[in-house]
C-alpha atoms as a PDB file:
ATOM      1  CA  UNK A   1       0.000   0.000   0.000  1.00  0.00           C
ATOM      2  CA  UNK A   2       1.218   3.323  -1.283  1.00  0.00           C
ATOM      3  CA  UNK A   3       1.329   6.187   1.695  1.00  0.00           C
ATOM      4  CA  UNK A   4      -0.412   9.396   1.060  1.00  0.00           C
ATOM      5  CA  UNK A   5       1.152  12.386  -0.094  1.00  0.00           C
ATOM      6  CA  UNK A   6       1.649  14.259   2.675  1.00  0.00           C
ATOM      7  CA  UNK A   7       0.670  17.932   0.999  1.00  0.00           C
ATOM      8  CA  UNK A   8      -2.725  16.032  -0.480  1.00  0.00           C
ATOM      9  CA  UNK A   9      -3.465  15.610   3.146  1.00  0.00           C
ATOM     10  CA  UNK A  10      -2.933  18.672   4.272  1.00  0.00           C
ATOM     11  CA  UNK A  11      -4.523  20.406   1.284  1.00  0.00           C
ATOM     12  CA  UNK A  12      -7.548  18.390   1.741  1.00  0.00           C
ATOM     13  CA  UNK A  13      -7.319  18.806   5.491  1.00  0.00           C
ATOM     14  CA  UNK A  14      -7.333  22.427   4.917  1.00  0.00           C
ATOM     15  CA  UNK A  15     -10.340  22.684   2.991  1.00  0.00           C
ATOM     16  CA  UNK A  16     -12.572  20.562   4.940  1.00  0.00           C
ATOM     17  CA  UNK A  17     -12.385  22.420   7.926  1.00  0.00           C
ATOM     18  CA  UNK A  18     -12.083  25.285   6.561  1.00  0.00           C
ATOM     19  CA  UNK A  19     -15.134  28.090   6.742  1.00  0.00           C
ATOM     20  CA  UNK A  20     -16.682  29.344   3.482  1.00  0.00           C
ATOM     21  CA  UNK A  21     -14.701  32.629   3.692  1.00  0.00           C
ATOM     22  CA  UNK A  22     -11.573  31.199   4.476  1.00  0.00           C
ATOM     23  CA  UNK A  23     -12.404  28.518   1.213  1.00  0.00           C
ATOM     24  CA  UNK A  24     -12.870  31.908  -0.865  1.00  0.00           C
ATOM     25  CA  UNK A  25      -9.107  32.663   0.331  1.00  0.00           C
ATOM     26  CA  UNK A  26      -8.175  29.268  -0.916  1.00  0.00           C
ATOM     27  CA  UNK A  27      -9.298  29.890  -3.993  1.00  0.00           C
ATOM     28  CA  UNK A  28      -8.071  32.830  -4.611  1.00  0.00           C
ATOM     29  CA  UNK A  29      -4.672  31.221  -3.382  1.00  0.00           C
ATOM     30  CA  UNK A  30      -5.247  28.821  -5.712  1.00  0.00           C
ATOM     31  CA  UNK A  31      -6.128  30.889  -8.768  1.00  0.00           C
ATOM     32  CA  UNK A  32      -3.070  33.067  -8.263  1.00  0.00           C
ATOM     33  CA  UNK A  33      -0.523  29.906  -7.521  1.00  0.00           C
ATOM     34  CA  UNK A  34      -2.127  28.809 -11.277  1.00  0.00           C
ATOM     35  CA  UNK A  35      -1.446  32.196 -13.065  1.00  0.00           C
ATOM     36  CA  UNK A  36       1.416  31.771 -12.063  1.00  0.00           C
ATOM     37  CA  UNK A  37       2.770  28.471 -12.656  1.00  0.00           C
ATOM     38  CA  UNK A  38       1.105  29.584 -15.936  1.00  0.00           C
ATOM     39  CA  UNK A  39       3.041  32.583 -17.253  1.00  0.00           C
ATOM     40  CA  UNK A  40       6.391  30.730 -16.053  1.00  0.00           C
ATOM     41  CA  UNK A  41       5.274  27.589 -18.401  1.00  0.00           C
ATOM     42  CA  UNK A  42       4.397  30.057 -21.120  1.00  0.00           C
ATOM     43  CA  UNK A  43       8.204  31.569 -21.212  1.00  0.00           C
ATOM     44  CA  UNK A  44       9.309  28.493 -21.388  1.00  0.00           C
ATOM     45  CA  UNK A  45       7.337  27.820 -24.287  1.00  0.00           C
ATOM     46  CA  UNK A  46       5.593  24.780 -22.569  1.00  0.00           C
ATOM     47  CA  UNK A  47       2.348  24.379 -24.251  1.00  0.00           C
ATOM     48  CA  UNK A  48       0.507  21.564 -22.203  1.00  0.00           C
ATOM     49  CA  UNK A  49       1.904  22.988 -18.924  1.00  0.00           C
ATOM     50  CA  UNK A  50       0.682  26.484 -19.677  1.00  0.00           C
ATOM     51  CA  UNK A  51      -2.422  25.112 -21.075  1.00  0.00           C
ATOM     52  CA  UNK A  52      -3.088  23.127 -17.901  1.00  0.00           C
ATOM     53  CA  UNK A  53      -2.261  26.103 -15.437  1.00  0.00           C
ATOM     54  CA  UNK A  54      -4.638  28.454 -17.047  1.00  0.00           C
ATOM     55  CA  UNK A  55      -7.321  25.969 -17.781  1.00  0.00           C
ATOM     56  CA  UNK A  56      -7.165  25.536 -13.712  1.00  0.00           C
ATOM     57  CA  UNK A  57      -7.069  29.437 -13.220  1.00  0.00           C
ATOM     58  CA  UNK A  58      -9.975  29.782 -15.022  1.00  0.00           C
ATOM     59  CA  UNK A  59     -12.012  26.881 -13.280  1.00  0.00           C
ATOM     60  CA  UNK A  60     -11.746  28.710 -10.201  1.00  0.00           C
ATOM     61  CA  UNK A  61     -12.387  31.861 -10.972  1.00  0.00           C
ATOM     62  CA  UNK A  62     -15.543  30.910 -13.176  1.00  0.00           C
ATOM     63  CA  UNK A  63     -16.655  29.567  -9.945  1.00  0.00           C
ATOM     64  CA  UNK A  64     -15.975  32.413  -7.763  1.00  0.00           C
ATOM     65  CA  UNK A  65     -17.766  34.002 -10.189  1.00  0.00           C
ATOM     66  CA  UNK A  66     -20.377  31.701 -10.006  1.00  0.00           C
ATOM     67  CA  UNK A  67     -20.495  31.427  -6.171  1.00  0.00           C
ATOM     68  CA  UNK A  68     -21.987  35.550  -6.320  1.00  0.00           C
ATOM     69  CA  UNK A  69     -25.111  35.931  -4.838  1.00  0.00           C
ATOM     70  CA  UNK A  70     -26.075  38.773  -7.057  1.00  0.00           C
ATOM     71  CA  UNK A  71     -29.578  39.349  -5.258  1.00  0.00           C
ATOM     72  CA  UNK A  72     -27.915  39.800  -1.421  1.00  0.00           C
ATOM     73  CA  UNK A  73     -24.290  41.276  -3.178  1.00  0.00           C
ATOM     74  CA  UNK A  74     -26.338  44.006  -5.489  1.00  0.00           C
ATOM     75  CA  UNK A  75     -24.029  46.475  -6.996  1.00  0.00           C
ATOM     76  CA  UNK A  76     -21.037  44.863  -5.374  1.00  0.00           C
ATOM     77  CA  UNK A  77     -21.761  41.886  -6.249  1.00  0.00           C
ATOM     78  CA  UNK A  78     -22.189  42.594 -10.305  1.00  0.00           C
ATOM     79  CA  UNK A  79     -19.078  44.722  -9.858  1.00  0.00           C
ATOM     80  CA  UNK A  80     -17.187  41.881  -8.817  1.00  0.00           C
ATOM     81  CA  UNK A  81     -18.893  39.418 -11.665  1.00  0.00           C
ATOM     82  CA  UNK A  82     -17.373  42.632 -13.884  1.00  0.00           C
ATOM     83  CA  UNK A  83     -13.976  42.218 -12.817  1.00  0.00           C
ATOM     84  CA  UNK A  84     -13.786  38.208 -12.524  1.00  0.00           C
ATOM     85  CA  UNK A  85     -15.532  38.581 -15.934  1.00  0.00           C
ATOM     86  CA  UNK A  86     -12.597  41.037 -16.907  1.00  0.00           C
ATOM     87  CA  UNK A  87     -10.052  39.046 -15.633  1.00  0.00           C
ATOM     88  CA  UNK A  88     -10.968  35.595 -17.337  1.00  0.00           C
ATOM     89  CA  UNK A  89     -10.789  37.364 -20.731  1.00  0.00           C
ATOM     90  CA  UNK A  90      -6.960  38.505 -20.049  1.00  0.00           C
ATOM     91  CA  UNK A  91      -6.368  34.419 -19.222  1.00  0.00           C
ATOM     92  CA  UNK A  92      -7.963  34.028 -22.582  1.00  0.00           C
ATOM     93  CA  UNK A  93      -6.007  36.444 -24.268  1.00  0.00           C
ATOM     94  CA  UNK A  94      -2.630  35.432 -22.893  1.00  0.00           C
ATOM     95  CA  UNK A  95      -3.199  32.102 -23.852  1.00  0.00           C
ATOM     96  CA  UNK A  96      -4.667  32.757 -27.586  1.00  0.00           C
ATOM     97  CA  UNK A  97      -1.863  35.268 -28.533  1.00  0.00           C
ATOM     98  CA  UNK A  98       0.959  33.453 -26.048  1.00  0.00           C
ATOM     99  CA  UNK A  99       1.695  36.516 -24.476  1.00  0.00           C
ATOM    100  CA  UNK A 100       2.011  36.332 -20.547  1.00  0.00           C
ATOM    101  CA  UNK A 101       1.671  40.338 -19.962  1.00  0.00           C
ATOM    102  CA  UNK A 102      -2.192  39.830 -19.692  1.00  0.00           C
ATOM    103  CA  UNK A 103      -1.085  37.705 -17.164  1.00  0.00           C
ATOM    104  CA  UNK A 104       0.108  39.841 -15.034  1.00  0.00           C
ATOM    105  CA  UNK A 105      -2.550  42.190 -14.765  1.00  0.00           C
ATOM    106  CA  UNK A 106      -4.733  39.763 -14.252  1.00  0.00           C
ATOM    107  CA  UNK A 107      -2.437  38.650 -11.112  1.00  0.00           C
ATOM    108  CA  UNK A 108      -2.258  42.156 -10.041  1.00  0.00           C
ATOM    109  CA  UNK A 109      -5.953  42.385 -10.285  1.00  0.00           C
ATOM    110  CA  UNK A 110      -6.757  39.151  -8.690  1.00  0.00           C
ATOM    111  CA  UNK A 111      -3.629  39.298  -5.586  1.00  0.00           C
ATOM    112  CA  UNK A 112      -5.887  42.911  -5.087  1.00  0.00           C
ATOM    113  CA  UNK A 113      -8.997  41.271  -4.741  1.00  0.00           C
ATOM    114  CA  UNK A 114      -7.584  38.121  -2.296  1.00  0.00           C
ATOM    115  CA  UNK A 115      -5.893  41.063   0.334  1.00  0.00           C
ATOM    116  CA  UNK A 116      -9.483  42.530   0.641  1.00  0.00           C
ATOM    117  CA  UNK A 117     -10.934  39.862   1.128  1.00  0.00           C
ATOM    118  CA  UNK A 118      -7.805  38.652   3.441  1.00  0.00           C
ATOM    119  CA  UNK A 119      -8.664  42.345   5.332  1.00  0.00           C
ATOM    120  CA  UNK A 120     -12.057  41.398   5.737  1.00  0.00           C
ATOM    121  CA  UNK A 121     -11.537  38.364   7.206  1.00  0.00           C
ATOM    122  CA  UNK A 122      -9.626  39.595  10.136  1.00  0.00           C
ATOM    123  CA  UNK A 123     -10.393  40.145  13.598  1.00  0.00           C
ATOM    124  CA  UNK A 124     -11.995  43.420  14.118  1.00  0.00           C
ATOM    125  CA  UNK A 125     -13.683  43.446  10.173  1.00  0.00           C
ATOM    126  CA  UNK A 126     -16.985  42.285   9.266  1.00  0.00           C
ATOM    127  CA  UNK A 127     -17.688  39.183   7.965  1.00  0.00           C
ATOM    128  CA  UNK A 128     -18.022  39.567   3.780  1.00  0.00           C
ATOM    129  CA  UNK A 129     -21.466  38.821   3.419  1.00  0.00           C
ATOM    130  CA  UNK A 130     -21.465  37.719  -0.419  1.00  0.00           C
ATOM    131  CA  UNK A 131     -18.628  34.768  -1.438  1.00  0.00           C
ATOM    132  CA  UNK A 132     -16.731  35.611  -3.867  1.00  0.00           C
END
């Protein structure tokens, strides 16, 4: 019998216990990590790598996206759908015309997004009330 990998574990660990806010942190963690790995495989002129990353990248933000509540969010909540919207389209561009510098805005845009929601989350803030 084959031992687990030990950062599966945790990773899995993590999420399970984890409370819906601090999943949307994950995510964005996770998102980011992608975009990432990503642009690095798309210097190096890896194809399936790059394709993989940013196929991964997108699957969480779609669901971020997806995970608004529009009716309870209102304005901030279709604001946000704008800029996760905004921000899959730069993926799609990077990847179409191999060019990482969408990329990176989309990383800047997206690391601004996770610290507010990181500053939310911290003792003495209020609780975001829409995920996402």
């Amino acid at each position: 019998m084959v031992a687990a990998d030990p950062t599966a574990v945790y990773r899995k660990n993590q999420v399970t216990t984890a409370s819906p806010e601090r999943i949307v942190l994950l995510l964005y963690d996770g998102a980011l990590r992608s975009l990432r790995r990503g642009g690095g495989a798309m210097r190096r002129g890896d194809i399936q790598e790059t394709g993989n990353n940013l196929c991964h990248a997108q699957e969480i933000i779609a669901a971020l996206l997806g995970a608004l509540d529009r009716e309870a969010g209102g304005s901030l909540a279709e604001n946000m759908a704008a800029l996760y919207n905004y921000i899959l389209r730069l993926v799609a561009r990077a990847n179409v015309e191999k060019d990482p510098s969408p990329l990176e805005e989309a990383i800047v845009l997206l690391g601004e997004i996770r610290e507010g929601w990181q500053g939310a989350l911290l003792p003495g803030h209020a609780t975001p009330s829409t995920a996402g």
